[in-house]
Protein backbone atom coordinates (compact mmCIF):
# COMPACT_ATOMS: atom_id res chain seq x y z
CA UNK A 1 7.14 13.85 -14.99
CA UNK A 2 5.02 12.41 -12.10
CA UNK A 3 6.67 10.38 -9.22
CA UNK A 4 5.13 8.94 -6.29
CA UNK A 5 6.61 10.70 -2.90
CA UNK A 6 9.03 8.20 -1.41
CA UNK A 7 8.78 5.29 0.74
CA UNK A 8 7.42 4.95 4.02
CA UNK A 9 10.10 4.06 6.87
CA UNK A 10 10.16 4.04 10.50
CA UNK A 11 13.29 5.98 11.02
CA UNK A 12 16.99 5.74 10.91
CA UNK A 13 17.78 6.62 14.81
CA UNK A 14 18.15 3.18 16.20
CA UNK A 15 19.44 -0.20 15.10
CA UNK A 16 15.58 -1.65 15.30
CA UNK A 17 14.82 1.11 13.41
CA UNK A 18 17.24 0.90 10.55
CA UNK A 19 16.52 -3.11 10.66
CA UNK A 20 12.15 -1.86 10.35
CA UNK A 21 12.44 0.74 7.51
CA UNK A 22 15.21 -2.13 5.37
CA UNK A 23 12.29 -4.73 5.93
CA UNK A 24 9.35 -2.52 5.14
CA UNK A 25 11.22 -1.51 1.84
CA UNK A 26 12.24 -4.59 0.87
CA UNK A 27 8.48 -5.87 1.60
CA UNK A 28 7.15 -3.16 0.04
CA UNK A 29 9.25 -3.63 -3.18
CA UNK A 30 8.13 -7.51 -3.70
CA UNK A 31 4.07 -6.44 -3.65
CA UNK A 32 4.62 -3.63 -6.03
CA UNK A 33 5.78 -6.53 -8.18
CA UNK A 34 2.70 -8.32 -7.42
CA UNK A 35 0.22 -6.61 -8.49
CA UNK A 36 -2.46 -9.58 -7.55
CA UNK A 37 -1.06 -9.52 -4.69
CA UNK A 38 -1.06 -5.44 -4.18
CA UNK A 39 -4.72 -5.07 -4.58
CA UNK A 40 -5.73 -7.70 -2.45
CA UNK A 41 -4.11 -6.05 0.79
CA UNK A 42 -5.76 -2.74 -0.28
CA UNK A 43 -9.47 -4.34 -1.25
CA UNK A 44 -8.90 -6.32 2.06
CA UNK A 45 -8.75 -2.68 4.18
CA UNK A 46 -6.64 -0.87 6.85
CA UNK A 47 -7.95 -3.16 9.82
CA UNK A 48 -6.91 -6.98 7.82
CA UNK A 49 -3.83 -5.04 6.69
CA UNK A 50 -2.67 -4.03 10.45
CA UNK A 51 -3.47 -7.60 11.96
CA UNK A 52 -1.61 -9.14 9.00
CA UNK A 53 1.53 -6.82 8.85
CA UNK A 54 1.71 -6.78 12.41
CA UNK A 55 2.31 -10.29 12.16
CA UNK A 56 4.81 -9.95 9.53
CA UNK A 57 7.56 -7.49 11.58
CA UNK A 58 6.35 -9.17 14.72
CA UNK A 59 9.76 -9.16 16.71
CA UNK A 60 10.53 -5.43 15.76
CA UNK A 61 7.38 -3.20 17.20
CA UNK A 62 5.80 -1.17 14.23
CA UNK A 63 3.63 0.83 15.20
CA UNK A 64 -0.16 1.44 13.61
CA UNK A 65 0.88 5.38 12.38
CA UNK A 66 3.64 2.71 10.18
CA UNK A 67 1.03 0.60 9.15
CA UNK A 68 -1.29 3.03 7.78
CA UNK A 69 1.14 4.77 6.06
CA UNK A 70 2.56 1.26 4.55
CA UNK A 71 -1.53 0.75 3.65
CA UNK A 72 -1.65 4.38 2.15
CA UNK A 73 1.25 3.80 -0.12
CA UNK A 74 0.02 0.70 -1.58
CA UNK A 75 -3.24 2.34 -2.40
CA UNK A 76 -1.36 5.37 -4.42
CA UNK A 77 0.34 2.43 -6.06
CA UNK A 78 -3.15 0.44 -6.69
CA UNK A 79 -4.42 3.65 -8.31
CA UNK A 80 -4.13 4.70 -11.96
CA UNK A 81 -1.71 7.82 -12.64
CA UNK A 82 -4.38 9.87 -12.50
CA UNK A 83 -6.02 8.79 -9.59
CA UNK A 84 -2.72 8.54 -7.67
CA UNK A 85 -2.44 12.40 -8.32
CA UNK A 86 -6.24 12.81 -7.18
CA UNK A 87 -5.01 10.89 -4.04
CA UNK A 88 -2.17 13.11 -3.97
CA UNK A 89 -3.24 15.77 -3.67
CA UNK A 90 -5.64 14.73 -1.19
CA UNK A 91 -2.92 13.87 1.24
CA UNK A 92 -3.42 15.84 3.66
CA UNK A 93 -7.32 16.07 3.82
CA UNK A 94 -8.30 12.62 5.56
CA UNK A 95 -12.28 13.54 4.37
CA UNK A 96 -11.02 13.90 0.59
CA UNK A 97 -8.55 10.92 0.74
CA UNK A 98 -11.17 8.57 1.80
CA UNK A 99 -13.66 10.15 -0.97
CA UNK A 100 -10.69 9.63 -3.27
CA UNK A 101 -10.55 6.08 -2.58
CA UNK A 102 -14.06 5.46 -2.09
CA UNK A 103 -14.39 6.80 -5.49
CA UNK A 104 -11.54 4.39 -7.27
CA UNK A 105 -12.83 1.31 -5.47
CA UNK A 106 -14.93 -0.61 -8.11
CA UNK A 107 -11.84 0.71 -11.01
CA UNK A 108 -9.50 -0.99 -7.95
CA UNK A 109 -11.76 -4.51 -7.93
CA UNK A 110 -12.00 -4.29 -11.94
CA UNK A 111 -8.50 -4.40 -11.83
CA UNK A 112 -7.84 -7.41 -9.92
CA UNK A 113 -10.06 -9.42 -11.69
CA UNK A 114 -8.47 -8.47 -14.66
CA UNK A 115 -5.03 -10.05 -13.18
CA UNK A 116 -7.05 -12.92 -11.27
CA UNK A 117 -8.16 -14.03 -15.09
CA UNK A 118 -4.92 -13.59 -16.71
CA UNK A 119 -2.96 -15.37 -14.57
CA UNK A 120 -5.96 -17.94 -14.51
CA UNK A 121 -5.31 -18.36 -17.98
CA UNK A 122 -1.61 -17.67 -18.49
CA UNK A 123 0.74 -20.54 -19.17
């Protein structure tokens, strides 16, 4: 069976750090149940997703190297199964990755239009 690799978290060494990676997890737990919500920040890009999540753990210094790994998760999550093992196995070839993603993009807008409209017309 497939599984995504595990969350991202900013260490375990320090108090601030144990405080970051609980946050991030919990965060990161409440947009996967969003799926609206999930897309947007990836359609929106890296650079919106920094300014905006750098906002978020203001008070606790994450760093960008966080951020984009934060921003790389949600895309494997955005992603269809077999996409996220495309993007998998892309990992560690930044050129591929962004092909990867270039190349799921319009399935990635498709998809959030699809929720947009349901829960436009859901009761």
């Amino acid at each position: 069976m497939f599984h995504l690799p595990d969350l991202p978290n900013a260490g375990y060494s320090t108090a601030r750090e144990r405080q970051l990676t609980d946050e991030i997890m919990v965060f990161m737990r409440d947009v996967e149940r969003d799926r609206l919500r999930l897309l947007t920040i990836v359609l929106e890009g890296r650079a919106k997703w920094r300014t905006v999540a750098s906002k978020i753990w203001r008070g606790l210094r994450v760093e960008d190297e966080s951020l984009d790994a934060i921003y790389d998760y949600f895309t494997l999550q955005a992603a269809r199964p077999a996409d996220q093992q495309a993007l998998l196995q892309a990992q560690k070839n930044p050129a591929k990755w962004r092909d990867e993603v270039r190349r799921i993009w319009p399935d990635l807008e498709a998809q959030r239009e699809t929720v947009r409209l349901v829960q436009k017309w859901a009761p």
